[in-house]
Protein backbone atom coordinates (compact mmCIF):
# COMPACT_ATOMS: atom_id res chain seq x y z
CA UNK A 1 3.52 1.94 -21.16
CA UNK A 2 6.81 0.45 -19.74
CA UNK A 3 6.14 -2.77 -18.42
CA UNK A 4 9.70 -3.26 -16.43
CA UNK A 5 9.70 -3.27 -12.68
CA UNK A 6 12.26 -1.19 -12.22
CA UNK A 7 10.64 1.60 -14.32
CA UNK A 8 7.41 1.67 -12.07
CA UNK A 9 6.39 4.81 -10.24
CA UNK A 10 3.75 3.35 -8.16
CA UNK A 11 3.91 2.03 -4.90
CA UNK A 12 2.71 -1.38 -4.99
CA UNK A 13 1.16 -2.55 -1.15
CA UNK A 14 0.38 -5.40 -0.52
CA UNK A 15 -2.85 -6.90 0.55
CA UNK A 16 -4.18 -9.88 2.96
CA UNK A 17 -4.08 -10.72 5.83
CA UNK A 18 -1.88 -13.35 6.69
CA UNK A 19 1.05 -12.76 9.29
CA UNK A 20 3.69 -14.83 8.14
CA UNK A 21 2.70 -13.85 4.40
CA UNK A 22 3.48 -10.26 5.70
CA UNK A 23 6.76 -10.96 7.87
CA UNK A 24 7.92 -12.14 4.44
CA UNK A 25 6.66 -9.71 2.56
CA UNK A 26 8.47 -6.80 4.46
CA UNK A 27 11.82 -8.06 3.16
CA UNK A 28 11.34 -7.25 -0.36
CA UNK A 29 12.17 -3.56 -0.75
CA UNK A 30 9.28 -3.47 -3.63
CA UNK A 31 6.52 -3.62 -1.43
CA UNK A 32 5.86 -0.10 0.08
CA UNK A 33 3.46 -1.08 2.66
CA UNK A 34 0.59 -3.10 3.36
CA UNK A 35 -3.67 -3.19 3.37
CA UNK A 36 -6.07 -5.78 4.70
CA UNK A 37 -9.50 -5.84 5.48
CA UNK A 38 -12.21 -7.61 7.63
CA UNK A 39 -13.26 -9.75 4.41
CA UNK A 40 -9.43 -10.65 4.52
CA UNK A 41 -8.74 -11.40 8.03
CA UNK A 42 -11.70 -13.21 8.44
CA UNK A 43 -11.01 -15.62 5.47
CA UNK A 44 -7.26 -15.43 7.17
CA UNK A 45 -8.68 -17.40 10.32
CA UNK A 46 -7.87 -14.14 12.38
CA UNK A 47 -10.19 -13.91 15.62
CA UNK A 48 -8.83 -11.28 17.45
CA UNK A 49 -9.08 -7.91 15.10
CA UNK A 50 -6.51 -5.83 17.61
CA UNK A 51 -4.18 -9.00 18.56
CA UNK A 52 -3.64 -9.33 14.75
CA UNK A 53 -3.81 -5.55 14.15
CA UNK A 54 -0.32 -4.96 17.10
CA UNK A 55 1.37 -7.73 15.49
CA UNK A 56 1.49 -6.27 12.05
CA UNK A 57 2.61 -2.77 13.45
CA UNK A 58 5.61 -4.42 15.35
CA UNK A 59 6.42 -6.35 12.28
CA UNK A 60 6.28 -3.48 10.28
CA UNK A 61 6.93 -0.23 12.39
CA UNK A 62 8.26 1.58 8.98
CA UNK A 63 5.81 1.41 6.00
CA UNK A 64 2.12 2.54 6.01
CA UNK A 65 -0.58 0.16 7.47
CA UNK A 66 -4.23 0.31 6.64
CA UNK A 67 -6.88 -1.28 9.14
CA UNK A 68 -10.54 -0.95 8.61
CA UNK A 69 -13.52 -0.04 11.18
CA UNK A 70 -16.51 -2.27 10.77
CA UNK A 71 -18.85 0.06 12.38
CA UNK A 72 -21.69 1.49 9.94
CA UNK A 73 -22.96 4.20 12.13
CA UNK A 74 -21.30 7.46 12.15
CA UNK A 75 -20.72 7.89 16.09
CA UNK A 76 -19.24 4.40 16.54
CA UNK A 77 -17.10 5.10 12.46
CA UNK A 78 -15.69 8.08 14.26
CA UNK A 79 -14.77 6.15 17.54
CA UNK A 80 -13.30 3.05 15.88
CA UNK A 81 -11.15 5.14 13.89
CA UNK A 82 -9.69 7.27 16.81
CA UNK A 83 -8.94 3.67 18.64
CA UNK A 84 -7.30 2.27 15.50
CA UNK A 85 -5.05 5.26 14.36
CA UNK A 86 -3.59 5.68 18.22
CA UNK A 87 -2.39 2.47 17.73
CA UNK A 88 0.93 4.03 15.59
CA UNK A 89 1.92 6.51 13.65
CA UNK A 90 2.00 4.53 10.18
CA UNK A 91 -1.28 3.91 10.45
CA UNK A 92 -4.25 4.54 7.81
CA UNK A 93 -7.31 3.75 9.14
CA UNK A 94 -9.65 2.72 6.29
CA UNK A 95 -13.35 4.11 6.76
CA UNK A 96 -15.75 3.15 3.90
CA UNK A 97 -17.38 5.81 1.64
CA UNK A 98 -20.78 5.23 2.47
CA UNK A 99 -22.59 2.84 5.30
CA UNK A 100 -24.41 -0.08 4.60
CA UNK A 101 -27.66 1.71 3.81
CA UNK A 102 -25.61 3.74 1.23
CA UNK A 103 -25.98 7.24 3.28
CA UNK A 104 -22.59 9.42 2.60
CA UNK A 105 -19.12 9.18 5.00
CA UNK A 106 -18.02 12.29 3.72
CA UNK A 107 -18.85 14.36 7.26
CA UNK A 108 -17.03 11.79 8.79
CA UNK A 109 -14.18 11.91 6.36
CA UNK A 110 -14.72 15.84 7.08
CA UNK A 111 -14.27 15.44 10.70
CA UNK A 112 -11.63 12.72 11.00
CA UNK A 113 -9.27 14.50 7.79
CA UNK A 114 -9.80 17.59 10.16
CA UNK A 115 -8.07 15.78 12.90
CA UNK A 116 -5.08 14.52 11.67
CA UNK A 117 -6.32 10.95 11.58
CA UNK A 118 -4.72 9.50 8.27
CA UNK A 119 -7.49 7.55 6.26
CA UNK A 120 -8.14 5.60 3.99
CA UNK A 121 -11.28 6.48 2.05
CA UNK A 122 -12.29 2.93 0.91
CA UNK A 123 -14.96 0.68 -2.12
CA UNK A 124 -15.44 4.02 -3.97
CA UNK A 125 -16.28 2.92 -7.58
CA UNK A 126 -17.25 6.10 -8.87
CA UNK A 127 -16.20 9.63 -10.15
CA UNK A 128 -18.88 11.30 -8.13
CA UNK A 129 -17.54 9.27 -4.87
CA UNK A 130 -14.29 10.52 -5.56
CA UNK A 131 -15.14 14.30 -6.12
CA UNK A 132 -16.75 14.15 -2.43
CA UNK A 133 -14.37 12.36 -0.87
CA UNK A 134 -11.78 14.72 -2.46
CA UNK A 135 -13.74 17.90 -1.23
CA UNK A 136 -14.22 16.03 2.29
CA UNK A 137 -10.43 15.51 2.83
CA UNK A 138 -8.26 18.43 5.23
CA UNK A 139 -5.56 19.45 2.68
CA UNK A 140 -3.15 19.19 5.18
CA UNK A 141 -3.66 15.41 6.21
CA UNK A 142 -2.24 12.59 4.85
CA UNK A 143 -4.80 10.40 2.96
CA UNK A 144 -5.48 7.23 0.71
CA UNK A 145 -8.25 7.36 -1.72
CA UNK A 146 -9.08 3.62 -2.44
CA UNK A 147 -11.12 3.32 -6.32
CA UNK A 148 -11.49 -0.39 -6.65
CA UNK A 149 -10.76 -0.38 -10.54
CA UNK A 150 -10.83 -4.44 -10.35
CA UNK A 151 -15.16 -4.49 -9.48
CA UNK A 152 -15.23 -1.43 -12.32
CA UNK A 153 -13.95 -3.93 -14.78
CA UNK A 154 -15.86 -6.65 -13.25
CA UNK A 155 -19.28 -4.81 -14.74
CA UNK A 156 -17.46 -4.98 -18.13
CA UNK A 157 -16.51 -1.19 -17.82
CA UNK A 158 -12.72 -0.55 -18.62
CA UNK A 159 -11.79 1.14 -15.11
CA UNK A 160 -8.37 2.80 -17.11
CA UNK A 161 -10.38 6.36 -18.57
CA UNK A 162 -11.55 6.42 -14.69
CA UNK A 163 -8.58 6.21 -12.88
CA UNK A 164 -7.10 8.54 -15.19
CA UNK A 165 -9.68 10.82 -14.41
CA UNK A 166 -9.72 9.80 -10.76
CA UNK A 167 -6.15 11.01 -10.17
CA UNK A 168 -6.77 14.51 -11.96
CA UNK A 169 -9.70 14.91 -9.48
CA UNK A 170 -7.73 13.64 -6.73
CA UNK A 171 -4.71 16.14 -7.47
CA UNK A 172 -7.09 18.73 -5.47
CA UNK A 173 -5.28 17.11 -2.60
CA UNK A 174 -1.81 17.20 -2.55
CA UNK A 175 -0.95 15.16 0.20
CA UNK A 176 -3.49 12.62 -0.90
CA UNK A 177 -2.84 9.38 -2.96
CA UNK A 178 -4.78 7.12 -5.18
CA UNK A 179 -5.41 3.48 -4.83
CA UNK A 180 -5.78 1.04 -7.62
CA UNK A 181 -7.78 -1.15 -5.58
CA UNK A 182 -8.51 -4.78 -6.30
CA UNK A 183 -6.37 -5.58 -9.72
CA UNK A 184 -7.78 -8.46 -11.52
CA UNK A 185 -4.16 -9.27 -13.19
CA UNK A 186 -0.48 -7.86 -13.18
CA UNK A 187 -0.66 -6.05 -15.76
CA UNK A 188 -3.07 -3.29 -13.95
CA UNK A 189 0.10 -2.82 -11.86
CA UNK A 190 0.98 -1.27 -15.22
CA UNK A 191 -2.04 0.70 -15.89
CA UNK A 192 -2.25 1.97 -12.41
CA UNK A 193 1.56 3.27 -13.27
CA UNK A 194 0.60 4.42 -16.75
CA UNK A 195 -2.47 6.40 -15.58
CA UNK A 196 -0.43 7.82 -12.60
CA UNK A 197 -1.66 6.05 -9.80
CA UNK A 198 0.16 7.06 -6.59
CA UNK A 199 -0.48 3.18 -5.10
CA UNK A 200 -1.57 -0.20 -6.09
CA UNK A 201 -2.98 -2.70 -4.05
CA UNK A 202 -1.55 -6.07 -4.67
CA UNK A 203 -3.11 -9.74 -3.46
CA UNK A 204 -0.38 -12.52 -2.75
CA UNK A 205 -1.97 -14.64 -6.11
CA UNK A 206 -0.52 -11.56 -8.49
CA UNK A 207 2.42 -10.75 -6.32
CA UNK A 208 3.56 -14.49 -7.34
CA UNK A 209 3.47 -13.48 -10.85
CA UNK A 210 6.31 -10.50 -11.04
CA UNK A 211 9.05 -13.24 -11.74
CA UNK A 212 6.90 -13.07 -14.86
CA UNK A 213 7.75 -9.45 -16.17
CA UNK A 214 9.83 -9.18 -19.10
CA UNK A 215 9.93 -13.06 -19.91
CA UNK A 216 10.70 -14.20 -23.43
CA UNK A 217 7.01 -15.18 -24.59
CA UNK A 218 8.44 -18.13 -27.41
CA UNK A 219 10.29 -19.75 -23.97
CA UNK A 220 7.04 -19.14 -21.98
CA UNK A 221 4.69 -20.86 -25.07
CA UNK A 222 7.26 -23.91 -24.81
CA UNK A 223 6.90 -24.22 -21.21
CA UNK A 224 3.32 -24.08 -21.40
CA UNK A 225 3.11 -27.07 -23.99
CA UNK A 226 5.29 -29.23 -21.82
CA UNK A 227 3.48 -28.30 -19.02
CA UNK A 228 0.23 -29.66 -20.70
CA UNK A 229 2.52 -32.62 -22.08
CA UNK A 230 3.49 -33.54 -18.90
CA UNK A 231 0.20 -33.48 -16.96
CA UNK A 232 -1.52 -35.74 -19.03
CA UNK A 233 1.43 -38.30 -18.65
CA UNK A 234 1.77 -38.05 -15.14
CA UNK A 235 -2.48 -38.55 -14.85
CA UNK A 236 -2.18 -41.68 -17.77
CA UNK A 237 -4.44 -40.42 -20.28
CA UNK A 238 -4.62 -42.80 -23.62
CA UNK A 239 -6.52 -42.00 -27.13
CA UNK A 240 -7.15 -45.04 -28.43
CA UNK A 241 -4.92 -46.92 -29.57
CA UNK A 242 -1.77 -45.10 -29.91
CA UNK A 243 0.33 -45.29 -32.66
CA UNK A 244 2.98 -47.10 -32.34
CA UNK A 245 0.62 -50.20 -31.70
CA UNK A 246 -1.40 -49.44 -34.84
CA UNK A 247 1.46 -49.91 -37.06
């Protein structure tokens, strides 16, 4: 495993929901395109899904765009999707693998893939998710599968023998990519790479931390200690009596 940014294969998108974090964000040549989510936009103060949804497409005409339905029955899925991918051609429109009451997408997936709608098949967590979503998918339509490899390491479960195994299933599908969904720390951006991971999805906390890659770690271990020197001067701590008054 190469950890050098220059050496990476996959795409890294980034995710969120915040406009301005997003205008920025499209000037750095790194960043391949962009995700958010209702969770996100809601925690983003955004109160008008399709206001929000435009201005992101005219910000970023050029680089995919995933928006997600929030309807969890398959009639109103399959109309929410339609809406959101006429709304341009870069757009992915994220449908989740099952509904709430954890009854299958995949005939939606079926019917949508079938139609040229782009998707983005999204909070699969296992390998059995991503076989069906793989068999649902139209070979010759574009597609995302999301695996959220971040929640598989949450349950103590190392999510890198998964993905691995999740892009070999996935390879079905030519013209379909994997998503290393919610990384926990930069260095998935490596496994995702090292497993071969088409995509990674990347929050603003992490993207923060690629000034990071390749630094000396003896120069990083000194600015840590001065870092902890200097907080506890600038808040006044004192043990006892220090020394130069006990001598």
């Amino acid at each position: 495993m190469t950890n050098s940014i220059q050496g990476l294969r996959v795409k890294i998108f980034a995710d969120g929901a915040d406009l301005a974090g997003i205008l920025k964000l499209y000037s750095n040549p790194l960043i391949k395109g962009f995700t958010t989510n209702p969770t996100l936009m809601r925690k983003a103060g955004v109160e008008d899904y399709e206001v929000f949804a435009r201005a992101v497409l005219a910000a970023v005409p050029d680089r995919p765009v995933s928006f997600e339905v929030f309807a969890d029955e398959p009639l109103e899925i399959v109309r929410q999707a339609r809406e959101i991918a006429s709304w341009g051609e870069n757009v992915f429109v994220k449908i989740p693998v099952t509904t709430t009451d954890g009854a299958s997408c995949a005939r939606v997936v079926r019917l949508l893939s079938s139609e040229g709608v782009r998707l983005n098949v999204t909070a699969l967590l296992t390998l059995d998710q991503v076989r069906e979503v793989t068999d649902s998918l139209d070979p010759a339509t574009p597609a995302y599968v999301s695996v959220f490899a971040g929640r598989v390491a949450d349950t103590g479960i190392d999510p890198v023998p998964l993905m691995r195994e999740a892009v070999e299933i996935l390879s079905a599908r030519p013209k379909a990519e994997l998503i290393w969904a919610s990384p926990r720390e930069l260095l998935n951006i490596f496994h995702a790479d090292d497993v071969g991971c088409q995509i990674i999805t990347v929050t603003n906390d992490i993207l923060a931390k690629l000034a990071l890659v390749g630094k000396d770690l003896a120069a990083y271990s000194l600015e840590t200690v001065a870092m902890f020197r200097s907080d506890a001067l600038a808040a006044g701590y004192t043990i006892g009596a220090s020394a130069r008054a006990a001598a």
